[in-house]
C-alpha atoms as a PDB file:
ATOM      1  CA  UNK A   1       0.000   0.000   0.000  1.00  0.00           C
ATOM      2  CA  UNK A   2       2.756   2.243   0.551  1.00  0.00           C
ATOM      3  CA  UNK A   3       3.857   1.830  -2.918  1.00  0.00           C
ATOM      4  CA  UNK A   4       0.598   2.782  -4.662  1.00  0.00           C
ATOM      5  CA  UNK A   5       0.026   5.633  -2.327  1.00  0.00           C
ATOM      6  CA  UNK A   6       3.764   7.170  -3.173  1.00  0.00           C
ATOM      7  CA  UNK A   7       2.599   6.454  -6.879  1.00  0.00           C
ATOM      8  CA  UNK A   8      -0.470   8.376  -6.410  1.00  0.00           C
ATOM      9  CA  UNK A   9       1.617  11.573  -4.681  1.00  0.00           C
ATOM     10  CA  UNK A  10       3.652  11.801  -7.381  1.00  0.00           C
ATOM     11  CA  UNK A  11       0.930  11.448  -9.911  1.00  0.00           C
ATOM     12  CA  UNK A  12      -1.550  13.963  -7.515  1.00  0.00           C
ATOM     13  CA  UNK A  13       1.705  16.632  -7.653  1.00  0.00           C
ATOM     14  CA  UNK A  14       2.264  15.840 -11.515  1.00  0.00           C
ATOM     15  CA  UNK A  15      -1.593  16.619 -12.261  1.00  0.00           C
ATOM     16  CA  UNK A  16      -1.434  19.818  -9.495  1.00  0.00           C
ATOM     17  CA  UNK A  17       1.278  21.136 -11.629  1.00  0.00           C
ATOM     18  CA  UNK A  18      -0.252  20.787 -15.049  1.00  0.00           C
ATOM     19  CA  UNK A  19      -3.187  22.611 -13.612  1.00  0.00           C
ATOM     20  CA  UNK A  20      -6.058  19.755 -13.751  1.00  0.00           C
ATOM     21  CA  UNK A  21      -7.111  20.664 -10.329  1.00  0.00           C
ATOM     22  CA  UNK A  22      -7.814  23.993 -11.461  1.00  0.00           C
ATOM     23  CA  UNK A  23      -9.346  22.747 -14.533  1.00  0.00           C
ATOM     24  CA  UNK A  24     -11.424  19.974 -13.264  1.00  0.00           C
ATOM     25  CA  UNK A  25     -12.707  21.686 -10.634  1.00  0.00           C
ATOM     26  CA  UNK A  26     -13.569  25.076 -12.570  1.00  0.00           C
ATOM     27  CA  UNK A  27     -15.573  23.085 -15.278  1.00  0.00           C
ATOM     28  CA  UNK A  28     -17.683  21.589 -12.983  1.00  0.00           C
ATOM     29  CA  UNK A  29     -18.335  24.214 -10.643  1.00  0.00           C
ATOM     30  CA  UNK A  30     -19.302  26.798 -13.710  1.00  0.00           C
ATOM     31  CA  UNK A  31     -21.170  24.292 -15.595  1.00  0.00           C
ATOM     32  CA  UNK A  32     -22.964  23.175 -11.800  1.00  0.00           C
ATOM     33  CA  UNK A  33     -23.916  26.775 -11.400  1.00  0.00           C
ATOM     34  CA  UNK A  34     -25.539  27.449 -14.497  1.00  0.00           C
ATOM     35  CA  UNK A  35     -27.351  24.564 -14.231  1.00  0.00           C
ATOM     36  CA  UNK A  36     -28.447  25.257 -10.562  1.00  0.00           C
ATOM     37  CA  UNK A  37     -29.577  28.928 -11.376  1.00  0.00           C
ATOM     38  CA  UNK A  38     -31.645  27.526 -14.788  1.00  0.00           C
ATOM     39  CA  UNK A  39     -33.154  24.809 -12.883  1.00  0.00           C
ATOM     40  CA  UNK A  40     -36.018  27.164 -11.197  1.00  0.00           C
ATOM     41  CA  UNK A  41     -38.144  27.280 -14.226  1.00  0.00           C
ATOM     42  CA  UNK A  42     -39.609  24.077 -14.154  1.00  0.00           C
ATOM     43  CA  UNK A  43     -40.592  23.791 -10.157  1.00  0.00           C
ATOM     44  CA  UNK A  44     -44.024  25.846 -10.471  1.00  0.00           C
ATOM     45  CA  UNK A  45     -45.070  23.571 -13.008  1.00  0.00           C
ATOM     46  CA  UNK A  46     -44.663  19.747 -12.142  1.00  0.00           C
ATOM     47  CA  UNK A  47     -44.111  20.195  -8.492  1.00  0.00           C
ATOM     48  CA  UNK A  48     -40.913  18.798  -7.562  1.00  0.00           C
ATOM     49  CA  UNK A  49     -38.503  20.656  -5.217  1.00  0.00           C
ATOM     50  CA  UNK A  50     -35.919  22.721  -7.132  1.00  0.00           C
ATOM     51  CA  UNK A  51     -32.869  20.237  -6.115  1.00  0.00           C
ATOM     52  CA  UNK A  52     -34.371  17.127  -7.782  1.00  0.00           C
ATOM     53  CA  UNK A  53     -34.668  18.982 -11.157  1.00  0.00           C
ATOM     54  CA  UNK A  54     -31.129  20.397 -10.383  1.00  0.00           C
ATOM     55  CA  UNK A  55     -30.197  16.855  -9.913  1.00  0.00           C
ATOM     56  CA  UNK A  56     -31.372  15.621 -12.881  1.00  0.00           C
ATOM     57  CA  UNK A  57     -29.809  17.818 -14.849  1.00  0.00           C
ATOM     58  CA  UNK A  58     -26.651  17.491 -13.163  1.00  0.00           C
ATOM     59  CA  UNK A  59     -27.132  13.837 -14.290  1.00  0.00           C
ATOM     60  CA  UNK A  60     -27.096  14.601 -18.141  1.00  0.00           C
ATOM     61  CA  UNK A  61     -23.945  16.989 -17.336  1.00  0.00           C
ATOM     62  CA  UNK A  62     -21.853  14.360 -15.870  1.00  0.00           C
ATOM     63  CA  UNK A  63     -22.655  11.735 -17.997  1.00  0.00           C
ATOM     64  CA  UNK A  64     -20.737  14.525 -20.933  1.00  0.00           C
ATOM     65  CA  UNK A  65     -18.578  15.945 -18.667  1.00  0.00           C
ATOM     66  CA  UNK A  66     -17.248  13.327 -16.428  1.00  0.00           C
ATOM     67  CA  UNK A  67     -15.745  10.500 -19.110  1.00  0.00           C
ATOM     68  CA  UNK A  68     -14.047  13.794 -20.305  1.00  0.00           C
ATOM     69  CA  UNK A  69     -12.528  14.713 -18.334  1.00  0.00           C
ATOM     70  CA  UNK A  70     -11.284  11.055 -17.161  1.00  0.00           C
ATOM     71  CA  UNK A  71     -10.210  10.772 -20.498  1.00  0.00           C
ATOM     72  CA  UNK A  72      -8.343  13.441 -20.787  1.00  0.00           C
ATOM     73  CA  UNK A  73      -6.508  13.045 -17.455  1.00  0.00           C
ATOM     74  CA  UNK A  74      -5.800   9.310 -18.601  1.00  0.00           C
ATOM     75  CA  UNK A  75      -5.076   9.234 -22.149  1.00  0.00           C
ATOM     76  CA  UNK A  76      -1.464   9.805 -21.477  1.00  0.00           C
ATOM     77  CA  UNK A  77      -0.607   8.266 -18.442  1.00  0.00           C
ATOM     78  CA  UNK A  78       1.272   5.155 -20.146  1.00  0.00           C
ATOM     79  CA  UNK A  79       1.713   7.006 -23.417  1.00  0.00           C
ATOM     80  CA  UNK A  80       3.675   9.983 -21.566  1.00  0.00           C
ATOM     81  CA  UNK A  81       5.727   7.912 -19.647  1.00  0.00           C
ATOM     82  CA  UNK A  82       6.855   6.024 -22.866  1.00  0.00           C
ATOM     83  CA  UNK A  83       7.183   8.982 -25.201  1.00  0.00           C
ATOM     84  CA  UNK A  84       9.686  10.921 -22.255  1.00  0.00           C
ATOM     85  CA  UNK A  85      11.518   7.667 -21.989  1.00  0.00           C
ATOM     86  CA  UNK A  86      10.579   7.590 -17.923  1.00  0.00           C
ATOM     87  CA  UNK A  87       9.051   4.291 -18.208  1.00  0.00           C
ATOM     88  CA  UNK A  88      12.128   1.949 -18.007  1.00  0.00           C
ATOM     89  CA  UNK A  89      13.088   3.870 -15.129  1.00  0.00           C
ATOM     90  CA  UNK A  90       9.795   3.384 -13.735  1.00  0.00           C
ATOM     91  CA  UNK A  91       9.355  -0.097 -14.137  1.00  0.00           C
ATOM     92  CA  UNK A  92      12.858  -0.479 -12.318  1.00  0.00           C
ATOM     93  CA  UNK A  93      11.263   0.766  -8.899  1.00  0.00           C
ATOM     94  CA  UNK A  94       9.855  -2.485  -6.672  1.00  0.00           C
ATOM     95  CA  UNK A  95       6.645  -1.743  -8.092  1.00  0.00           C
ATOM     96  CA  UNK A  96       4.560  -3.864  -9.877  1.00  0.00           C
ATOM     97  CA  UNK A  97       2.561  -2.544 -13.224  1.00  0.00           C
ATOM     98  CA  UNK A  98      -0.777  -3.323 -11.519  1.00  0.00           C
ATOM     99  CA  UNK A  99       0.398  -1.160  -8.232  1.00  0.00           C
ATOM    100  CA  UNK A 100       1.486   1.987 -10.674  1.00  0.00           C
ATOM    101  CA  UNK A 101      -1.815   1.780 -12.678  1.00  0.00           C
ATOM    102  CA  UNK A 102      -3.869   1.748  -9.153  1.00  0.00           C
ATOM    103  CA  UNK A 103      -1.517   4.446  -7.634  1.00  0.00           C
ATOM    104  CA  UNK A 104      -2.439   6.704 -10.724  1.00  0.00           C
ATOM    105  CA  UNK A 105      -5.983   5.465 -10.385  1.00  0.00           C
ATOM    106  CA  UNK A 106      -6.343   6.798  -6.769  1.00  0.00           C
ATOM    107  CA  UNK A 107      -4.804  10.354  -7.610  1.00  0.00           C
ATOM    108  CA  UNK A 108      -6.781  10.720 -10.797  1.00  0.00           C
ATOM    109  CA  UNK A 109      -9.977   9.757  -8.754  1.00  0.00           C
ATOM    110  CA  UNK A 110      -9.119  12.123  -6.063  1.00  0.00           C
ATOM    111  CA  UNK A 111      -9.038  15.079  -8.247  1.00  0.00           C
ATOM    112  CA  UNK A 112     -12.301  14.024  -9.997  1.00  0.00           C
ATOM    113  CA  UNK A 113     -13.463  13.661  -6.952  1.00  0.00           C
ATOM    114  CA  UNK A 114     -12.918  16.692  -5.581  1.00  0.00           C
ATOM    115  CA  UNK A 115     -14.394  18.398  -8.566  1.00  0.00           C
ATOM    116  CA  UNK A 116     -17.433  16.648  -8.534  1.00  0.00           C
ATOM    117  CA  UNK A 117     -17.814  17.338  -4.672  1.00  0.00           C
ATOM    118  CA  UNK A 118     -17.106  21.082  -5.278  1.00  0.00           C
ATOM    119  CA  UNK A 119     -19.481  21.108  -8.567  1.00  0.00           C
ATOM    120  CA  UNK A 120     -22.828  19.424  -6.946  1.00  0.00           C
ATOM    121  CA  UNK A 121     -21.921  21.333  -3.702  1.00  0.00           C
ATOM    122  CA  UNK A 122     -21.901  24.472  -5.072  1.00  0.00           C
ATOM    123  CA  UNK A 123     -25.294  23.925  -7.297  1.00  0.00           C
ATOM    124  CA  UNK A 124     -27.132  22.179  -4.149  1.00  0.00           C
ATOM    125  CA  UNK A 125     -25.964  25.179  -1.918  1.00  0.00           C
ATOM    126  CA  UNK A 126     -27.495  27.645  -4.580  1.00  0.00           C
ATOM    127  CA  UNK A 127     -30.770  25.447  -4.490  1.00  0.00           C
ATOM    128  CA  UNK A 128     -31.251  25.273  -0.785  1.00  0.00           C
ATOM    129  CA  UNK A 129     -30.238  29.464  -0.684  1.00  0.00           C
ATOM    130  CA  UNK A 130     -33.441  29.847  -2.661  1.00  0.00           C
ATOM    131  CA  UNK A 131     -35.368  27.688  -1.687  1.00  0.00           C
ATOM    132  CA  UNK A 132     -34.783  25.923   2.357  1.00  0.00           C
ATOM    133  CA  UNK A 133     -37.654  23.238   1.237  1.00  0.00           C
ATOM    134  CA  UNK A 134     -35.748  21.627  -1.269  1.00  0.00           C
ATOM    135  CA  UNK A 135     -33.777  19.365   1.247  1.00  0.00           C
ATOM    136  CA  UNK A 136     -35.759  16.432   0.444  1.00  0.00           C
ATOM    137  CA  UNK A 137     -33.257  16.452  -2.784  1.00  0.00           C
ATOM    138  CA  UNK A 138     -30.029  15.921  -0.960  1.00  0.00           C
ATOM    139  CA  UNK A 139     -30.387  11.515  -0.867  1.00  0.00           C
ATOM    140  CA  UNK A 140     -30.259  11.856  -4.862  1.00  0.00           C
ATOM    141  CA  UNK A 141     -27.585  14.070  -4.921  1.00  0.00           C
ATOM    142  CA  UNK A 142     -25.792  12.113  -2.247  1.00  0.00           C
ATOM    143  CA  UNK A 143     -26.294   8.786  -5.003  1.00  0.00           C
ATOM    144  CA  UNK A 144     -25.502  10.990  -8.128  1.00  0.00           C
ATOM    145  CA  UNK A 145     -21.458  11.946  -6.260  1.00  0.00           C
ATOM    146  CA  UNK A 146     -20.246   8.601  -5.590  1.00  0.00           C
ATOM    147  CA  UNK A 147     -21.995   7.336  -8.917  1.00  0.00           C
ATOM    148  CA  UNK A 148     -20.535  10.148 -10.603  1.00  0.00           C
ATOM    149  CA  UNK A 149     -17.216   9.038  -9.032  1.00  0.00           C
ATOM    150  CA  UNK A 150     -17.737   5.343 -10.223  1.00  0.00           C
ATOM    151  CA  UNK A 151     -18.786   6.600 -13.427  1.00  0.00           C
ATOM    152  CA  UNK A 152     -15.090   8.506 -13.713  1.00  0.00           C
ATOM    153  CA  UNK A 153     -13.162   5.794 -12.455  1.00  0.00           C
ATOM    154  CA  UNK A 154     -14.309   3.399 -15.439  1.00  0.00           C
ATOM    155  CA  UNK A 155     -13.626   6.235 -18.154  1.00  0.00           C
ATOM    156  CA  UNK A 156      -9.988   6.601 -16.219  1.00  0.00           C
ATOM    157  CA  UNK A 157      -9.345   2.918 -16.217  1.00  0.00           C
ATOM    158  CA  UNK A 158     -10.656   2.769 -19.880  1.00  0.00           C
ATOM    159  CA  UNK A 159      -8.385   5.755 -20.679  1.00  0.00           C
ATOM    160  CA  UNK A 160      -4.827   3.724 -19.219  1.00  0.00           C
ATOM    161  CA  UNK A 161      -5.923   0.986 -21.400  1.00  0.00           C
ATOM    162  CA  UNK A 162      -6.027   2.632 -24.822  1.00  0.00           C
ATOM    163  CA  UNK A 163      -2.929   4.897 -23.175  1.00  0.00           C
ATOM    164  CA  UNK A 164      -1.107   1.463 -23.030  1.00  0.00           C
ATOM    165  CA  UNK A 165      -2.586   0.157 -26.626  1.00  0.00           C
ATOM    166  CA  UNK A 166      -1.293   3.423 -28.103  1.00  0.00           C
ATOM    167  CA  UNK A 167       2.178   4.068 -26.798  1.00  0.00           C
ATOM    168  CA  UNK A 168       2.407   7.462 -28.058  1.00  0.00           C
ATOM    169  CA  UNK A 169      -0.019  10.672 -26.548  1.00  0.00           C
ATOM    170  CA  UNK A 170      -1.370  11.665 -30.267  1.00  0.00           C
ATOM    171  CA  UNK A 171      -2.513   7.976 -30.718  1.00  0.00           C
ATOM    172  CA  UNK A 172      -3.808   8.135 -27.304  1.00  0.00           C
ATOM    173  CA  UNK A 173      -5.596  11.232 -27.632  1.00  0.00           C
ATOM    174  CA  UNK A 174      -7.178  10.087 -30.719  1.00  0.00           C
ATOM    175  CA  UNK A 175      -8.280   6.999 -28.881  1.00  0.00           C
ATOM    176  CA  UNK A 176     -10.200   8.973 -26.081  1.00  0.00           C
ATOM    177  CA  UNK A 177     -11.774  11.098 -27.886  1.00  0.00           C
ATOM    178  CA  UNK A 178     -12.927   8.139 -30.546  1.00  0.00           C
ATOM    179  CA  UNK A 179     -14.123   6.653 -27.245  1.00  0.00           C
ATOM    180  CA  UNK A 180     -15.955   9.352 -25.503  1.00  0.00           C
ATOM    181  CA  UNK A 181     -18.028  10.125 -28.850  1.00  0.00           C
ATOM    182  CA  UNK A 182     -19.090   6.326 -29.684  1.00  0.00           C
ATOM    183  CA  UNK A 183     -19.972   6.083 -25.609  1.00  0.00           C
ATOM    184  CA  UNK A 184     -21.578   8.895 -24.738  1.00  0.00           C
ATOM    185  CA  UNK A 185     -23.109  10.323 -28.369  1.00  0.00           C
ATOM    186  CA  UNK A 186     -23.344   7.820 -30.689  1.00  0.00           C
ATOM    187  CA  UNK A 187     -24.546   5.156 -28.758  1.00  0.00           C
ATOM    188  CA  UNK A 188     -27.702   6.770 -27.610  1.00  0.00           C
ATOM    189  CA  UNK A 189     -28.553   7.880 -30.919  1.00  0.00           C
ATOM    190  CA  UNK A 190     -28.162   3.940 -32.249  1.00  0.00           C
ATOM    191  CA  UNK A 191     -30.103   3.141 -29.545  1.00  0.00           C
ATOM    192  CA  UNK A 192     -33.169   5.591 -30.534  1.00  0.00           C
ATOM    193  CA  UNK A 193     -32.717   4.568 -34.260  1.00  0.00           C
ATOM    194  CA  UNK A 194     -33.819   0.905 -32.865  1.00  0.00           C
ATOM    195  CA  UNK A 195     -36.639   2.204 -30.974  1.00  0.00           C
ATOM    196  CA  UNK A 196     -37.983   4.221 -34.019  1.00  0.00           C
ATOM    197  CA  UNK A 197     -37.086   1.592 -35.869  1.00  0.00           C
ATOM    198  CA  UNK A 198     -38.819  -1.455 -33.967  1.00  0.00           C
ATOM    199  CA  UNK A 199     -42.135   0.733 -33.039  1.00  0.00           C
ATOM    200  CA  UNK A 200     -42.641  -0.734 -29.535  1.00  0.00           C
ATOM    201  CA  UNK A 201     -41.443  -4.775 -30.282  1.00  0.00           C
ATOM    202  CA  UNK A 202     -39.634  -7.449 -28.933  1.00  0.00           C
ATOM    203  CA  UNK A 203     -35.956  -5.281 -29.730  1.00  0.00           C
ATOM    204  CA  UNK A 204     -37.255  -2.734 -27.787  1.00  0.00           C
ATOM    205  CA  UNK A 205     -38.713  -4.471 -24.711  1.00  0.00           C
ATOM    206  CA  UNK A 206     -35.744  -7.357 -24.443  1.00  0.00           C
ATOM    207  CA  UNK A 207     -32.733  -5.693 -25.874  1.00  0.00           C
ATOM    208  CA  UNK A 208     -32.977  -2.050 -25.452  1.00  0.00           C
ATOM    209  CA  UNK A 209     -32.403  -3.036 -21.290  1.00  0.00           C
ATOM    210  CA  UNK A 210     -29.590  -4.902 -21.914  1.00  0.00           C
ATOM    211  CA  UNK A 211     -27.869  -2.314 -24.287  1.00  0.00           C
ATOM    212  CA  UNK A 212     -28.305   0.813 -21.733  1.00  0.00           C
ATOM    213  CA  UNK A 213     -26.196  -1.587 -18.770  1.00  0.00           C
ATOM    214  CA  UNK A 214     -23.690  -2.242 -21.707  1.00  0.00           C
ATOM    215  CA  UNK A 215     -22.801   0.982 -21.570  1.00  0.00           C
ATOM    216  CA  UNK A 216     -21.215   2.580 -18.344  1.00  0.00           C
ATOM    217  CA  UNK A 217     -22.948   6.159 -19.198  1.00  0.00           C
ATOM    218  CA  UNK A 218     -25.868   4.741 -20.155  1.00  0.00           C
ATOM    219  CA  UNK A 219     -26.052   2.448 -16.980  1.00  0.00           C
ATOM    220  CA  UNK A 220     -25.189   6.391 -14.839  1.00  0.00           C
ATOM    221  CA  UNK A 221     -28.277   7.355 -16.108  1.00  0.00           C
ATOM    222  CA  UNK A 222     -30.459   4.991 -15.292  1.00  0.00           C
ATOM    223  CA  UNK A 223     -29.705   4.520 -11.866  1.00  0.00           C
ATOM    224  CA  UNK A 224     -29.801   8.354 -10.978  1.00  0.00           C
ATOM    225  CA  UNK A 225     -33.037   8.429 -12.885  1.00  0.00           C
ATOM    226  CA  UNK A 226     -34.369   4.739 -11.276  1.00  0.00           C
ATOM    227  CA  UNK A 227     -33.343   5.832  -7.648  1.00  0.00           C
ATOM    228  CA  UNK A 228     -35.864   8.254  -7.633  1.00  0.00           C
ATOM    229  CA  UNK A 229     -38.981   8.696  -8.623  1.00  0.00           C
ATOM    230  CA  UNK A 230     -39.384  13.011  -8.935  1.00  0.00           C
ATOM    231  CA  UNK A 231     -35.828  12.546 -10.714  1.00  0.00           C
ATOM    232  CA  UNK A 232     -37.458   9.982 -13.509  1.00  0.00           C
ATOM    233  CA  UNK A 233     -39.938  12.006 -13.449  1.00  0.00           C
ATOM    234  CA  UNK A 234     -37.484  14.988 -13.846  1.00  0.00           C
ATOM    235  CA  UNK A 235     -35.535  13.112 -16.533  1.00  0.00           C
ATOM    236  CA  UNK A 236     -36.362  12.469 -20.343  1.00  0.00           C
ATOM    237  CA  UNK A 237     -35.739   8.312 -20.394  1.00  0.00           C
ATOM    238  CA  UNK A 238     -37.760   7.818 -17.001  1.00  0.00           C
ATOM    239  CA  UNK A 239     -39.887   5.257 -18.710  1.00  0.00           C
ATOM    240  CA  UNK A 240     -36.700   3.308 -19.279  1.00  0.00           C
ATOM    241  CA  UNK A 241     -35.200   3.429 -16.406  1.00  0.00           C
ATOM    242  CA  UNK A 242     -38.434   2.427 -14.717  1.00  0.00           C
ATOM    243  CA  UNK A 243     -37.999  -0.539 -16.758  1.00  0.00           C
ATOM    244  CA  UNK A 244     -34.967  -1.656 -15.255  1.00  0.00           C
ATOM    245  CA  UNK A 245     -34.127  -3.098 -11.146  1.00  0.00           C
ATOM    246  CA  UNK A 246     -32.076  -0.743  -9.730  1.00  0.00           C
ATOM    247  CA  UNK A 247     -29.967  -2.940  -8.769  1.00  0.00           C
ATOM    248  CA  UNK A 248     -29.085  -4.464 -12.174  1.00  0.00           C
ATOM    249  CA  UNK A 249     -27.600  -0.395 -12.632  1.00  0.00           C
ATOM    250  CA  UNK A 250     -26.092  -0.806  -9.370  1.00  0.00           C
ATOM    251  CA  UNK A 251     -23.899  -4.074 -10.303  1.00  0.00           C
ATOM    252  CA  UNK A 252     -23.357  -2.573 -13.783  1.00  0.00           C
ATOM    253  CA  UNK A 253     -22.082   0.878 -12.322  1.00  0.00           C
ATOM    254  CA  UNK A 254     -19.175  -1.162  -9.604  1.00  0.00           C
ATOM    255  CA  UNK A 255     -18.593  -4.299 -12.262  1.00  0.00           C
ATOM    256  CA  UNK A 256     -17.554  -1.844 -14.896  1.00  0.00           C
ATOM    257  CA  UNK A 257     -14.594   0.210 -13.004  1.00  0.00           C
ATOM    258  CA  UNK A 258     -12.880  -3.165 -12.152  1.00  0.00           C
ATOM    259  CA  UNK A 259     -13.259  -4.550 -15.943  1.00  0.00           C
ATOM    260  CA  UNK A 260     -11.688  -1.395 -17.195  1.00  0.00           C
ATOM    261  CA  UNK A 261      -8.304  -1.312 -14.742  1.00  0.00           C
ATOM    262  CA  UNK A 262      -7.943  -4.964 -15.393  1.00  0.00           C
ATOM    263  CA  UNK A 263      -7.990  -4.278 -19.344  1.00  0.00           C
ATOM    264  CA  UNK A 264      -5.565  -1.365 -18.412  1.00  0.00           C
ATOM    265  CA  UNK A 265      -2.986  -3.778 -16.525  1.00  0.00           C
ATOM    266  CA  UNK A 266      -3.367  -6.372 -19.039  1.00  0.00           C
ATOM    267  CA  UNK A 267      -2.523  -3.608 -21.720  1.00  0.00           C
ATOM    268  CA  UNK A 268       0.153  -2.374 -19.581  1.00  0.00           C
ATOM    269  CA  UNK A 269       2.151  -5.915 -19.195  1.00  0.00           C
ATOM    270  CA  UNK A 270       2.264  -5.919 -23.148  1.00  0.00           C
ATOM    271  CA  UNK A 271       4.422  -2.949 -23.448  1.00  0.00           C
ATOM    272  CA  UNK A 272       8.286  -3.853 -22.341  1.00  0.00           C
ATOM    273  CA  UNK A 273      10.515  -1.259 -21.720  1.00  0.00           C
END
């Protein structure tokens, strides 16, 4: 443990420098803001408290903004240390590949974290200043940090892996952003081609389930708009999520973080120095 947590200094002192604190947190503060102040309108009309429709709006923000900025924290974690020629020299340490990927897991996480703490605090603190009755809201944006935090750790994981696969930071960066489009834009708008397309069938009923926990946005989605009910009601694919346990989002949400470090290491061992 002592290894992985002097890994994850470094890294957390690396990323400090490069200014991805400042970054991080500053995008999802601004963005948590606007999105706190706009989310007034709709209150008067359906009759949920201002923080659940702050909530789920927060919820389509991170699913955009969250594998982003994973990504781009990640893509060149393996890639950078290969292209500055610090890699054999890293892999010389008693250290073992799995240990440096977790140690740069933990620091990566911790500034995501942080940002996501500071973003949803700031818009739920602007939601109870204007109105003290929306407290009721606070259990879904309790669930919609730590899945937001899940949700970040996959897309970082994911991001070492094609890091590894590509070797060089352009490559890398290509890679990410490849990723983050097919995951969190393309794939939803397959996905409503087969519902238009089916009209209500068997694809859409059976498959359409399945598909949503394939994905690790997707799967964000519908648990913060499953868990509760003026969210779904809140959201635009409530009817879907109704459709599926919340605990099959749950499982889908942990499993995926631990599938995309161990594709990472497995990546990693490939490269020799």
């Amino acid at each position: 443990m002592s290894r992985i947590f002097a890994t994850a200094a470094t890294e957390f002192r690396i990323a400090f420098r490069n200014r991805w604190v400042t970054i991080a947190t500053g995008m999802m503060v601004l963005f948590a803001l606007v999105l706190a102040a706009a989310g007034a309108a709709p209150t008067g009309d359906v009759g949920i408290d201002r923080l659940s429709v702050t909530v789920a709006s927060l919820t389509s923000l991170a699913v955009y903004l969250v594998p982003l900025l994973a990504l781009l924290m990640s893509f060149d974690a393996v890639a950078g240390e290969v292209e500055r020629g610090t890699l054999p020299l890293l892999l010389t340490y008693p250290v073992s590949r799995f240990e440096i990927l977790l140690g740069k897991l933990i620091a990566h996480l911790a500034i995501l974290s942080l940002a996501v703490s500071l973003g949803y605090g700031a818009a739920a603190l602007v939601s109870l200043w204007s109105d003290p009755g929306t407290a009721s809201g606070i259990a879904s944006l309790f669930r919609l940090t730590w899945s937001s935090v899940l949700l970040g750790a996959t897309f970082l994981g994911t991001g070492y892996c094609l890091s590894s696969l590509a070797r060089r930071p352009s490559g890398a960066a290509g890679f990410a952003i490849a990723l983050w489009l097919v995951a969190v834009v393309l794939y939803d708008l397959a996905l409503l081609a087969l519902i238009v397309s089916d009209g209500g069938g068997e694809l859409t009923t059976k498959a359409l389930p399945v598909a949503l926990l394939a994905n690790p946005a997707d799967a964000f989605r519908v648990f913060n708009l499953s868990a509760a009910a003026a969210v779904a009601a809140a959201g635009g694919i409530g009817s879907a999520a109704n459709a599926i346990p919340l605990w099959q989002s749950a499982a889908s949400l942990a499993l995926w973080p631990v599938l995309a470090i161990l594709a990472a290491t497995a990546a990693f061992r490939r490269i020799t120095p």
